[in-house]
PDB file of N, CA and C in Angstrom:
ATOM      1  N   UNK A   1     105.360  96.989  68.543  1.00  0.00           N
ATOM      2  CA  UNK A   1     104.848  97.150  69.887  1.00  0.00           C
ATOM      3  C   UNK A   1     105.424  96.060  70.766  1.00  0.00           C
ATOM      4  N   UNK A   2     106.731  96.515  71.492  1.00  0.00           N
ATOM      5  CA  UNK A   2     107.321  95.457  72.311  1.00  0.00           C
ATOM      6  C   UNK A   2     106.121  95.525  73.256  1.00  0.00           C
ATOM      7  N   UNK A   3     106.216  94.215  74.427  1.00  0.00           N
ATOM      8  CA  UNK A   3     105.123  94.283  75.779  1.00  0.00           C
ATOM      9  C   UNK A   3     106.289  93.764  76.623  1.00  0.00           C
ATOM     10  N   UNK A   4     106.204  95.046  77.926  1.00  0.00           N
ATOM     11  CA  UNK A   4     107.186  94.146  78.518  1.00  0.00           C
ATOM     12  C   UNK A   4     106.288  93.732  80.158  1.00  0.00           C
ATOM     13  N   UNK A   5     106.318  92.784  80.892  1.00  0.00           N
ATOM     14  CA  UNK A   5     105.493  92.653  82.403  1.00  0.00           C
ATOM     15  C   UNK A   5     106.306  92.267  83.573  1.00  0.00           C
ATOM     16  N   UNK A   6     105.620  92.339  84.667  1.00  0.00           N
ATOM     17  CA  UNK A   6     106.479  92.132  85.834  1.00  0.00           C
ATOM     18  C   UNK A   6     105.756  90.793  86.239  1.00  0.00           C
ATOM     19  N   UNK A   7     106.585  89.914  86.471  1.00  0.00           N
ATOM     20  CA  UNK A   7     105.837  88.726  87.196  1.00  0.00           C
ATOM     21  C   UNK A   7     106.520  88.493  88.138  1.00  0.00           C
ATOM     22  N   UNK A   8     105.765  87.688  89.494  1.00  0.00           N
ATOM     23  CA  UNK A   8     106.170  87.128  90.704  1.00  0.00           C
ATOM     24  C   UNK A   8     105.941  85.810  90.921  1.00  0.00           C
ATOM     25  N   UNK A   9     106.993  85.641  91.297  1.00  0.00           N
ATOM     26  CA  UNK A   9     106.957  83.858  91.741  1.00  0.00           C
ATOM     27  C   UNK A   9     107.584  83.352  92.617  1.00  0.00           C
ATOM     28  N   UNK A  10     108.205  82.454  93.575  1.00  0.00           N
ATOM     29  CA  UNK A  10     109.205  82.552  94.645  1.00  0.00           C
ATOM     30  C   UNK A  10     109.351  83.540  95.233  1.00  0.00           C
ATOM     31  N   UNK A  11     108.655  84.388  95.318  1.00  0.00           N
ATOM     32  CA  UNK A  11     109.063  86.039  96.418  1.00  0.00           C
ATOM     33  C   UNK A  11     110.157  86.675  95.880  1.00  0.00           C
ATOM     34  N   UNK A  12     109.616  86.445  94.483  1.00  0.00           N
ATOM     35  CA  UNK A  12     110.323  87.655  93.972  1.00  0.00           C
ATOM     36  C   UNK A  12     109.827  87.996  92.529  1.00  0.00           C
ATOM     37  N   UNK A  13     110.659  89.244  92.319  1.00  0.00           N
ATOM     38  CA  UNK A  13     109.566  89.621  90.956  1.00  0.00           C
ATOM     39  C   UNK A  13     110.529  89.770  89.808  1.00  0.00           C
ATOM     40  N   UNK A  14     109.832  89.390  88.885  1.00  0.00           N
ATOM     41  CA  UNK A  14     111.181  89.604  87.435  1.00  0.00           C
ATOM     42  C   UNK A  14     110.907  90.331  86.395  1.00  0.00           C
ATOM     43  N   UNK A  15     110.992  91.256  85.972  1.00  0.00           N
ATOM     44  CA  UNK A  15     110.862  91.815  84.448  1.00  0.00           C
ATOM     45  C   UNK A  15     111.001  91.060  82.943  1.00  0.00           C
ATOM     46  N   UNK A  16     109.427  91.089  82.491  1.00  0.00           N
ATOM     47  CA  UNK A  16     110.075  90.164  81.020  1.00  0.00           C
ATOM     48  C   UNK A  16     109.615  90.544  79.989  1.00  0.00           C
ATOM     49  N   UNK A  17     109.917  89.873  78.981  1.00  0.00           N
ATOM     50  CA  UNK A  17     108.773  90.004  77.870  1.00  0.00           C
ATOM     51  C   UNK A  17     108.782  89.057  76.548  1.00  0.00           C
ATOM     52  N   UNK A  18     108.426  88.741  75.911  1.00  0.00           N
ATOM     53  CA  UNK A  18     107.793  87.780  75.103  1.00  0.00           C
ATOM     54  C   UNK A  18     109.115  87.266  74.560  1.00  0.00           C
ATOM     55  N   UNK A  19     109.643  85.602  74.829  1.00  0.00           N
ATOM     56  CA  UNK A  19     110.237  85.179  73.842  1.00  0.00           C
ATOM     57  C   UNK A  19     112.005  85.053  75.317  1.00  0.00           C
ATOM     58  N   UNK A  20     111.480  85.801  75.908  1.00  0.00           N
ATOM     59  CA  UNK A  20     112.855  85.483  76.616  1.00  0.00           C
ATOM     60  C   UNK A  20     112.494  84.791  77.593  1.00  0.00           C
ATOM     61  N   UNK A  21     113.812  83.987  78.434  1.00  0.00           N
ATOM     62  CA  UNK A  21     113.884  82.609  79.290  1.00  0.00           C
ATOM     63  C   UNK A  21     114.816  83.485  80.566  1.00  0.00           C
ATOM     64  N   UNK A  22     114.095  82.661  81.700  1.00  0.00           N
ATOM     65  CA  UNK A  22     114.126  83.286  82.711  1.00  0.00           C
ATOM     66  C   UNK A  22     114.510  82.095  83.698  1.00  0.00           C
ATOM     67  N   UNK A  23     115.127  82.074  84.802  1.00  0.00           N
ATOM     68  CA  UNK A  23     115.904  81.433  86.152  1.00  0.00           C
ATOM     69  C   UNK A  23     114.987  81.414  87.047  1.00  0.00           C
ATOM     70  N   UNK A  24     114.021  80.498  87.584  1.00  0.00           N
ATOM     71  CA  UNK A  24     113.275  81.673  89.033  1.00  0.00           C
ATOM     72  C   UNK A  24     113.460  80.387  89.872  1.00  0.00           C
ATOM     73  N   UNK A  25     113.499  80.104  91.112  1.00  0.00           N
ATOM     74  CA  UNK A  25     113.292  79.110  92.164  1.00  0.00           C
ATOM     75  C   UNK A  25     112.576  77.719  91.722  1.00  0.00           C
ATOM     76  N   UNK A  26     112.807  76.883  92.238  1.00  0.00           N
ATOM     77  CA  UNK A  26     112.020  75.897  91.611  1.00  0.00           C
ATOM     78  C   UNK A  26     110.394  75.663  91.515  1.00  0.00           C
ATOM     79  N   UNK A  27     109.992  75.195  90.408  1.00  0.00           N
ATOM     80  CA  UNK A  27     108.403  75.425  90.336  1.00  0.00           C
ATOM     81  C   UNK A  27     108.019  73.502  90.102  1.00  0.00           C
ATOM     82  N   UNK A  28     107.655  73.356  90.984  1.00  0.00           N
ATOM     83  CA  UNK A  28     106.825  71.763  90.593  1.00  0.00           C
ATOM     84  C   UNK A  28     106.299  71.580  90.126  1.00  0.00           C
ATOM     85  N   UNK A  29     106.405  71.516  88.754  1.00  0.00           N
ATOM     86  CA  UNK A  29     105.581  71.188  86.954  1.00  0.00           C
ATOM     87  C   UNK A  29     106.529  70.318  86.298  1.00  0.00           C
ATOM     88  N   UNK A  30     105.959  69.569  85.741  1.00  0.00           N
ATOM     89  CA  UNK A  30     106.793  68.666  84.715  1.00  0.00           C
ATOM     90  C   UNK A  30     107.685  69.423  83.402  1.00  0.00           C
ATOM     91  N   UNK A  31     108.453  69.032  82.853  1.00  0.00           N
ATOM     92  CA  UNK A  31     108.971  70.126  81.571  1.00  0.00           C
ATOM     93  C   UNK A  31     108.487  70.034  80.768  1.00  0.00           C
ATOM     94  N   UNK A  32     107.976  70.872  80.030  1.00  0.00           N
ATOM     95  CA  UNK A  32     107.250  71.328  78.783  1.00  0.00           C
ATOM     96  C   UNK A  32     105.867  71.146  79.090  1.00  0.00           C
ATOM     97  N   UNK A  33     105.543  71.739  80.326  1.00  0.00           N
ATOM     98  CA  UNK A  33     104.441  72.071  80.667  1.00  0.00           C
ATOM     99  C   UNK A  33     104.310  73.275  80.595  1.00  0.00           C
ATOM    100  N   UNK A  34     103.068  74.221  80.387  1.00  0.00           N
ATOM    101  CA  UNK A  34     102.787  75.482  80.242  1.00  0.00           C
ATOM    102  C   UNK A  34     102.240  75.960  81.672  1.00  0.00           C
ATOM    103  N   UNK A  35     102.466  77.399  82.048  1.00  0.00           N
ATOM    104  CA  UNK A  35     102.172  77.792  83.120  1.00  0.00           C
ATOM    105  C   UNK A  35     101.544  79.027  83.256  1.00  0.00           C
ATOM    106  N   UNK A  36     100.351  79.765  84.302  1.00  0.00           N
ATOM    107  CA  UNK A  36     100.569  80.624  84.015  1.00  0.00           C
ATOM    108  C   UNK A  36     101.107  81.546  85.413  1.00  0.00           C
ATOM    109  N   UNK A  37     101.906  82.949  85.412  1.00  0.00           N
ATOM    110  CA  UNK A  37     102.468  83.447  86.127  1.00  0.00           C
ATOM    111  C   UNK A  37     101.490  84.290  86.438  1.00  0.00           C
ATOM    112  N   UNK A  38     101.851  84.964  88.117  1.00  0.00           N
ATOM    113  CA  UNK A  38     101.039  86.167  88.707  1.00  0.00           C
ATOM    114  C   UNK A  38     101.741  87.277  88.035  1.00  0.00           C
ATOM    115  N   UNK A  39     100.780  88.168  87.443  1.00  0.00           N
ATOM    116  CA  UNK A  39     101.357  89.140  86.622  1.00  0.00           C
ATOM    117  C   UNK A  39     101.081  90.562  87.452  1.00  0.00           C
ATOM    118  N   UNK A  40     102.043  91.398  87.958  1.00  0.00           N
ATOM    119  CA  UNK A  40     101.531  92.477  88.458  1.00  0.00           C
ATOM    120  C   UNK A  40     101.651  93.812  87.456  1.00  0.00           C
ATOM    121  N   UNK A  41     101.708  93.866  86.612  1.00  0.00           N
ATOM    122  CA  UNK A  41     102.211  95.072  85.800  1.00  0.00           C
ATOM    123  C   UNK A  41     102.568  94.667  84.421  1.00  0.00           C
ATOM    124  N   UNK A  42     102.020  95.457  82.734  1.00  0.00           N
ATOM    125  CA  UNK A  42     102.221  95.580  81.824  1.00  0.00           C
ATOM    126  C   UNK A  42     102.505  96.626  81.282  1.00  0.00           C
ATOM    127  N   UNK A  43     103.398  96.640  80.488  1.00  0.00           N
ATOM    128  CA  UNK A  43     104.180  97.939  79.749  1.00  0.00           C
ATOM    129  C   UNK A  43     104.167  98.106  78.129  1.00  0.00           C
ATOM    130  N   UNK A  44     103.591  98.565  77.266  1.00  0.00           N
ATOM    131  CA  UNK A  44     104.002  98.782  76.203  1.00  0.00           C
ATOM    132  C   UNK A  44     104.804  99.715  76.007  1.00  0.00           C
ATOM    133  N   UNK A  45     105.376 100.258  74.604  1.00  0.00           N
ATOM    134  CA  UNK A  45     106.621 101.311  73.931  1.00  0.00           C
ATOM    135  C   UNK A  45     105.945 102.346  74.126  1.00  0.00           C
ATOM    136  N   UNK A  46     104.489 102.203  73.514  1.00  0.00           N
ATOM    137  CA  UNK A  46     104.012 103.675  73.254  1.00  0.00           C
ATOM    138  C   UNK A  46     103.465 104.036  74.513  1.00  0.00           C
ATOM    139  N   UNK A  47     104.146 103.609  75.413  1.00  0.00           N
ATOM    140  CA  UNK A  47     103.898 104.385  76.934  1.00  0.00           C
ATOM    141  C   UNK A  47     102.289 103.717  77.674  1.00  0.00           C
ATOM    142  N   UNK A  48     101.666 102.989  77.568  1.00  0.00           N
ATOM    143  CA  UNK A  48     100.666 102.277  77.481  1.00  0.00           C
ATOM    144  C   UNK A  48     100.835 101.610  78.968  1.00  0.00           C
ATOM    145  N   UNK A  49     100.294 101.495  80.320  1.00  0.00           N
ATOM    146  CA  UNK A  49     100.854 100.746  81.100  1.00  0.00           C
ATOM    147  C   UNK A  49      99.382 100.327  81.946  1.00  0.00           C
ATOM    148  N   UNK A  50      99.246  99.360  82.626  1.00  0.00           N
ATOM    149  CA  UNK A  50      98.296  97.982  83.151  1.00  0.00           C
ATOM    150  C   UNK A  50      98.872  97.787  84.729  1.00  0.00           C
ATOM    151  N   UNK A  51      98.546  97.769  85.576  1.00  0.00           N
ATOM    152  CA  UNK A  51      98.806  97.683  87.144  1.00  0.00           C
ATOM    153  C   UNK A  51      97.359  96.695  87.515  1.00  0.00           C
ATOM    154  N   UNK A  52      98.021  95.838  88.311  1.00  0.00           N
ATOM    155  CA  UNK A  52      96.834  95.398  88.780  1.00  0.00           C
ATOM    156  C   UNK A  52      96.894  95.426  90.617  1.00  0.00           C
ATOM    157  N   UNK A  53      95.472  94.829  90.702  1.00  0.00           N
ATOM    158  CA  UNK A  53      95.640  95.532  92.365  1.00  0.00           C
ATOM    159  C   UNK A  53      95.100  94.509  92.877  1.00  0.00           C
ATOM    160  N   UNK A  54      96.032  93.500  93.842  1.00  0.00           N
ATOM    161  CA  UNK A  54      97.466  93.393  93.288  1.00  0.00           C
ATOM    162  C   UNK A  54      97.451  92.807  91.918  1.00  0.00           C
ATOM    163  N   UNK A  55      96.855  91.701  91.456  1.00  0.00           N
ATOM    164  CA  UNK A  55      97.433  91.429  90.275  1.00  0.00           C
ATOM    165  C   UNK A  55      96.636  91.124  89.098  1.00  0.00           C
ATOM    166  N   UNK A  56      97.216  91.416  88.021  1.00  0.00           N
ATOM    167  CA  UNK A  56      96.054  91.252  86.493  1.00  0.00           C
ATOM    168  C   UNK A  56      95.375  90.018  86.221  1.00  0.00           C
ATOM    169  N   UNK A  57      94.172  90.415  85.599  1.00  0.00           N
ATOM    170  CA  UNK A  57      93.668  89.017  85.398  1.00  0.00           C
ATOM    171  C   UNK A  57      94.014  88.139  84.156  1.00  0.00           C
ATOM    172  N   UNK A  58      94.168  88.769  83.356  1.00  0.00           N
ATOM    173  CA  UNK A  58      95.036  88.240  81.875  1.00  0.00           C
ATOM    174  C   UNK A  58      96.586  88.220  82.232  1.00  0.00           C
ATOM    175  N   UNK A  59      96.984  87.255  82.295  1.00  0.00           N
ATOM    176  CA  UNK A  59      98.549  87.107  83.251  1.00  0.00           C
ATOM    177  C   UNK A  59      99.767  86.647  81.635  1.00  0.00           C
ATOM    178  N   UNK A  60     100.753  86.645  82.370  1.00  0.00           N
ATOM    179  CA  UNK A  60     101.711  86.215  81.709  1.00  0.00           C
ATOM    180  C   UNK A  60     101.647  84.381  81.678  1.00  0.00           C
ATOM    181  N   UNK A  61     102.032  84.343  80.597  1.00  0.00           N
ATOM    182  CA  UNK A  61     101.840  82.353  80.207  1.00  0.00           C
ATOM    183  C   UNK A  61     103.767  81.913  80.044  1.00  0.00           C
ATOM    184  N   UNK A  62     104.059  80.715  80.560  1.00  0.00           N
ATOM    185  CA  UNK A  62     105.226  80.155  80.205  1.00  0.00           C
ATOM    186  C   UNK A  62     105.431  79.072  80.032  1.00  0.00           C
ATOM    187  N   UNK A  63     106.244  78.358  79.704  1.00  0.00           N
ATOM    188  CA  UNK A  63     106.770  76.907  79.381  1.00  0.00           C
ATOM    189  C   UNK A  63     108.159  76.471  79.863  1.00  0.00           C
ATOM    190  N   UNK A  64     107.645  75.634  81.278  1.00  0.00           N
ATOM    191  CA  UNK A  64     108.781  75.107  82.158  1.00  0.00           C
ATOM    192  C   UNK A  64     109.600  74.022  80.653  1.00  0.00           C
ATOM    193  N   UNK A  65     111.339  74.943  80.152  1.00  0.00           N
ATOM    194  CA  UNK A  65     112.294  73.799  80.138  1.00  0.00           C
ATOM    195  C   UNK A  65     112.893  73.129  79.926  1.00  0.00           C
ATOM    196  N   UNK A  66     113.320  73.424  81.296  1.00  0.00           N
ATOM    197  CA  UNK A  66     114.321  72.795  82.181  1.00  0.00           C
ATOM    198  C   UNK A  66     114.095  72.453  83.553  1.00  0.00           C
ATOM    199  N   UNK A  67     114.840  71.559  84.898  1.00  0.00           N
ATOM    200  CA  UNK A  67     114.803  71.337  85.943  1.00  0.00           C
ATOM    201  C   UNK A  67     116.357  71.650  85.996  1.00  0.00           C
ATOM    202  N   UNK A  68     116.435  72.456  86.749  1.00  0.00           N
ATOM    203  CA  UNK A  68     117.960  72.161  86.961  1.00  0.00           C
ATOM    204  C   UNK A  68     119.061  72.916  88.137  1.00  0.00           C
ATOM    205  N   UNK A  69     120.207  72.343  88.682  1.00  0.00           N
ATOM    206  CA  UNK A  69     120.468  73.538  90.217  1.00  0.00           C
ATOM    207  C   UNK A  69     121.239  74.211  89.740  1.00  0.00           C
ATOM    208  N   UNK A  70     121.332  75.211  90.589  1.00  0.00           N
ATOM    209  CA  UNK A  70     122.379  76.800  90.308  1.00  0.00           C
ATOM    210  C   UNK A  70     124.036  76.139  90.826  1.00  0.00           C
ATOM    211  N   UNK A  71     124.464  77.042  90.643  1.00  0.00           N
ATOM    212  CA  UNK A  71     126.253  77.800  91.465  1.00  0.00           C
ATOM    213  C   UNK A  71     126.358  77.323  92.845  1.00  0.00           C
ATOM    214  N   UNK A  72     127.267  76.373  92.937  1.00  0.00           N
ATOM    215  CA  UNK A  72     127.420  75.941  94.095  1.00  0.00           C
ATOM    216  C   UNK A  72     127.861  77.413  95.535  1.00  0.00           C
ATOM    217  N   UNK A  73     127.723  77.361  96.200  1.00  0.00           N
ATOM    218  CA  UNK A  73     127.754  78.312  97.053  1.00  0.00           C
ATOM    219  C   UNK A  73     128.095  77.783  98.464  1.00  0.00           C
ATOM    220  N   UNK A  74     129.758  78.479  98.825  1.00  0.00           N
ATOM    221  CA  UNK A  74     130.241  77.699  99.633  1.00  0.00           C
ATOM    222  C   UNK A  74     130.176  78.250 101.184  1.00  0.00           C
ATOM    223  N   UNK A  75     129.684  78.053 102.140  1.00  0.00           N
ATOM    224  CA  UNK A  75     129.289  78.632 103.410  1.00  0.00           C
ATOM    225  C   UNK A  75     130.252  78.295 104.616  1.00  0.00           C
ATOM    226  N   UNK A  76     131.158  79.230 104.783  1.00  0.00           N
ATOM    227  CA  UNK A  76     132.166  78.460 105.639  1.00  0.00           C
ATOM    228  C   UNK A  76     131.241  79.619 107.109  1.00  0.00           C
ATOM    229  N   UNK A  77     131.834  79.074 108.397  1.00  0.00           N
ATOM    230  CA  UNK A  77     131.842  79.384 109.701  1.00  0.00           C
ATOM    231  C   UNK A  77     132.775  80.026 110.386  1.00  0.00           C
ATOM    232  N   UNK A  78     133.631  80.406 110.982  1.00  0.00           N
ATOM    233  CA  UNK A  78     134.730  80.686 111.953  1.00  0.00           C
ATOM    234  C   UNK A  78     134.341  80.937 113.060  1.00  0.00           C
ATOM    235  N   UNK A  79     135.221  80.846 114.407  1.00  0.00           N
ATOM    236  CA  UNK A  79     135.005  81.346 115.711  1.00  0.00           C
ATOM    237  C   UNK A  79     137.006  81.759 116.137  1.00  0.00           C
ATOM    238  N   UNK A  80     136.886  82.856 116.007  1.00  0.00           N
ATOM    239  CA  UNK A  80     138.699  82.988 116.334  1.00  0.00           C
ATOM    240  C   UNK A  80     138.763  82.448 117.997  1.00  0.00           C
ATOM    241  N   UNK A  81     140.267  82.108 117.843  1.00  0.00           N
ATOM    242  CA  UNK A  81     140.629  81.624 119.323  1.00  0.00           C
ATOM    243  C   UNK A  81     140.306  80.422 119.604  1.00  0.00           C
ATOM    244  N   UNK A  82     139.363  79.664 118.805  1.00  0.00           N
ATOM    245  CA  UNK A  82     138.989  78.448 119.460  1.00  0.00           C
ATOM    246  C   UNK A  82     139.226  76.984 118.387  1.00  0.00           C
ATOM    247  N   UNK A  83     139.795  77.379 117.471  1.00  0.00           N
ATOM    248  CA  UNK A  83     139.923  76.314 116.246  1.00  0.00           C
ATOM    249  C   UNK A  83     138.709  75.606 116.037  1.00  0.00           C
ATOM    250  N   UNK A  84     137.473  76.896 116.106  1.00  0.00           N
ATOM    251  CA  UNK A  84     136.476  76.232 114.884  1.00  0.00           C
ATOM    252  C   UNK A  84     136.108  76.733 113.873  1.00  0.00           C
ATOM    253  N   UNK A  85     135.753  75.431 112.874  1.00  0.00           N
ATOM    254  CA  UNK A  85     135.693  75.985 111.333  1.00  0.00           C
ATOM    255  C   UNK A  85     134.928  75.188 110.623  1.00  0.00           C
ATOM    256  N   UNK A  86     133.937  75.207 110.190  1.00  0.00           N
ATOM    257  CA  UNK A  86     132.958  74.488 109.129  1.00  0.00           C
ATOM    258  C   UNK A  86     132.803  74.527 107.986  1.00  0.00           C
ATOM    259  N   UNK A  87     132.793  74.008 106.746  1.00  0.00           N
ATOM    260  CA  UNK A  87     132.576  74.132 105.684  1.00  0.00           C
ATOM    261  C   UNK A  87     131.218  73.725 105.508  1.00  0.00           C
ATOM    262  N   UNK A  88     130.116  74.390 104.585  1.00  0.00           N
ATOM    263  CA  UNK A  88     129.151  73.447 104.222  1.00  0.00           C
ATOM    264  C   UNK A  88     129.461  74.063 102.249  1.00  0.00           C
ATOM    265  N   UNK A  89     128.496  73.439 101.552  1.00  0.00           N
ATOM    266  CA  UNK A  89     127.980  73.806 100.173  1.00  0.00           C
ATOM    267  C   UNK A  89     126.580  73.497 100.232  1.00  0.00           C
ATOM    268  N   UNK A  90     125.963  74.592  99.077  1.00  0.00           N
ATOM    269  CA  UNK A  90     124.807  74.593  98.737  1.00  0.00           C
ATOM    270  C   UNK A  90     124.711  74.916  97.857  1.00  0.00           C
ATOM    271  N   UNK A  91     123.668  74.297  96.720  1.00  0.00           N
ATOM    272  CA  UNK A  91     123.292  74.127  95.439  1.00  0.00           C
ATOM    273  C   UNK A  91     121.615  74.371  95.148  1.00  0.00           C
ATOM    274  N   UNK A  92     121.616  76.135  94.442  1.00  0.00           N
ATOM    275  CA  UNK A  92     119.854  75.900  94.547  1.00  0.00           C
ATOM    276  C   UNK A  92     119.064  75.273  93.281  1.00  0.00           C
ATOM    277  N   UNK A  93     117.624  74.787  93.926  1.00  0.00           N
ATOM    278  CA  UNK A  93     117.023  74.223  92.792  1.00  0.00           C
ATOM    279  C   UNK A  93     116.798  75.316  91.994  1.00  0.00           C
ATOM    280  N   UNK A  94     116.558  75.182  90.667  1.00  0.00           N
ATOM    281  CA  UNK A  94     116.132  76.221  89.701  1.00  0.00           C
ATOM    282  C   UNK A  94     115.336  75.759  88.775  1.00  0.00           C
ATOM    283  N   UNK A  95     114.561  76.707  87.720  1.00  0.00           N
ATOM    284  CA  UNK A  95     113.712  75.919  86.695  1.00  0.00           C
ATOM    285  C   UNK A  95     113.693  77.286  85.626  1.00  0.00           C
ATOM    286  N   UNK A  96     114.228  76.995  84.726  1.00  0.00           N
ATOM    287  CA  UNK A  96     114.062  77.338  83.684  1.00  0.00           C
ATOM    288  C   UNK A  96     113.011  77.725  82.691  1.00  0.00           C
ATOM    289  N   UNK A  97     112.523  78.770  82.625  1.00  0.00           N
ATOM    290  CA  UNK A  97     111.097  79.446  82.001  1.00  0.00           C
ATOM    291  C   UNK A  97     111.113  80.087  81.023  1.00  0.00           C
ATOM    292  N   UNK A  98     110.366  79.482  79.666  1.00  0.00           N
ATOM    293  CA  UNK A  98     110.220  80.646  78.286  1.00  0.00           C
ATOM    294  C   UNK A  98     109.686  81.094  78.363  1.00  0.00           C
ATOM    295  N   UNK A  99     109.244  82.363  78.164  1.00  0.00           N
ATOM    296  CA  UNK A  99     107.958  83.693  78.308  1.00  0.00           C
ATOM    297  C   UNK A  99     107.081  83.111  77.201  1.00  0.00           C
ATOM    298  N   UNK A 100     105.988  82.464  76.739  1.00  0.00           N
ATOM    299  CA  UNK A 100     105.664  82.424  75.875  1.00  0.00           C
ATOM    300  C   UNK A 100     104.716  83.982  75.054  1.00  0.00           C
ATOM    301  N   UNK A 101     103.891  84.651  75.914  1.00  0.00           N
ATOM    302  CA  UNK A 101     102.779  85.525  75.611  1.00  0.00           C
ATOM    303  C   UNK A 101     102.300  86.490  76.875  1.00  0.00           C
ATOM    304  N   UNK A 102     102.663  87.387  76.801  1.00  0.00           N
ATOM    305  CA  UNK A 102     102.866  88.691  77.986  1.00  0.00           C
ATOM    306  C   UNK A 102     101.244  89.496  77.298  1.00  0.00           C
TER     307      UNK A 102
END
């Protein structure tokens, strides 16, 4: 009986399920702290499914870790005709999450 759930965090939602590690925005917890996630939705195999409105009260649990930033991402500007041009970079925070128990 796999379980798989939808959780939200940073304004956005991720599909998981027990045992796998996940990327989401940065979360301000120390590492190897346990957490628990807003869970909107559970899924079992045998077709079995949990919605909450909006969200369940038995949630998904995790364990921040890592701290760490993403893919630099390079943001240039232009304006034709006028020789302007900007470069910036940006680097997002990220945090690293084990699913412990869905």
């Amino acid at each position: 009986m796999v379980k798989y759930g939808i959780i939200k965090t940073g304004g956005k939602q991720y599909t998981v399920r027990q045992g796998s590690e996940i990327y989401v925005d940065r979360i301000d917890e120390e590492v190897g702290k346990e957490i628990a996630l807003e869970t909107l939705a559970t899924f079992t195999d045998e077709g079995e499914i949990e919605l909450g409105k909006p969200l369940l009260k038995v949630g998904v649990t995790g364990k921040i870790i890592e701290q760490l930033k993403g893919e630099k991402i390079r943001v240039a500007r232009f304006k034709a005709k006028v020789r302007y041009r900007r470069v910036k970079g940006f680097r997002s925070q990220l945090t690293k999450v084990q699913i412990i128990k869905v």
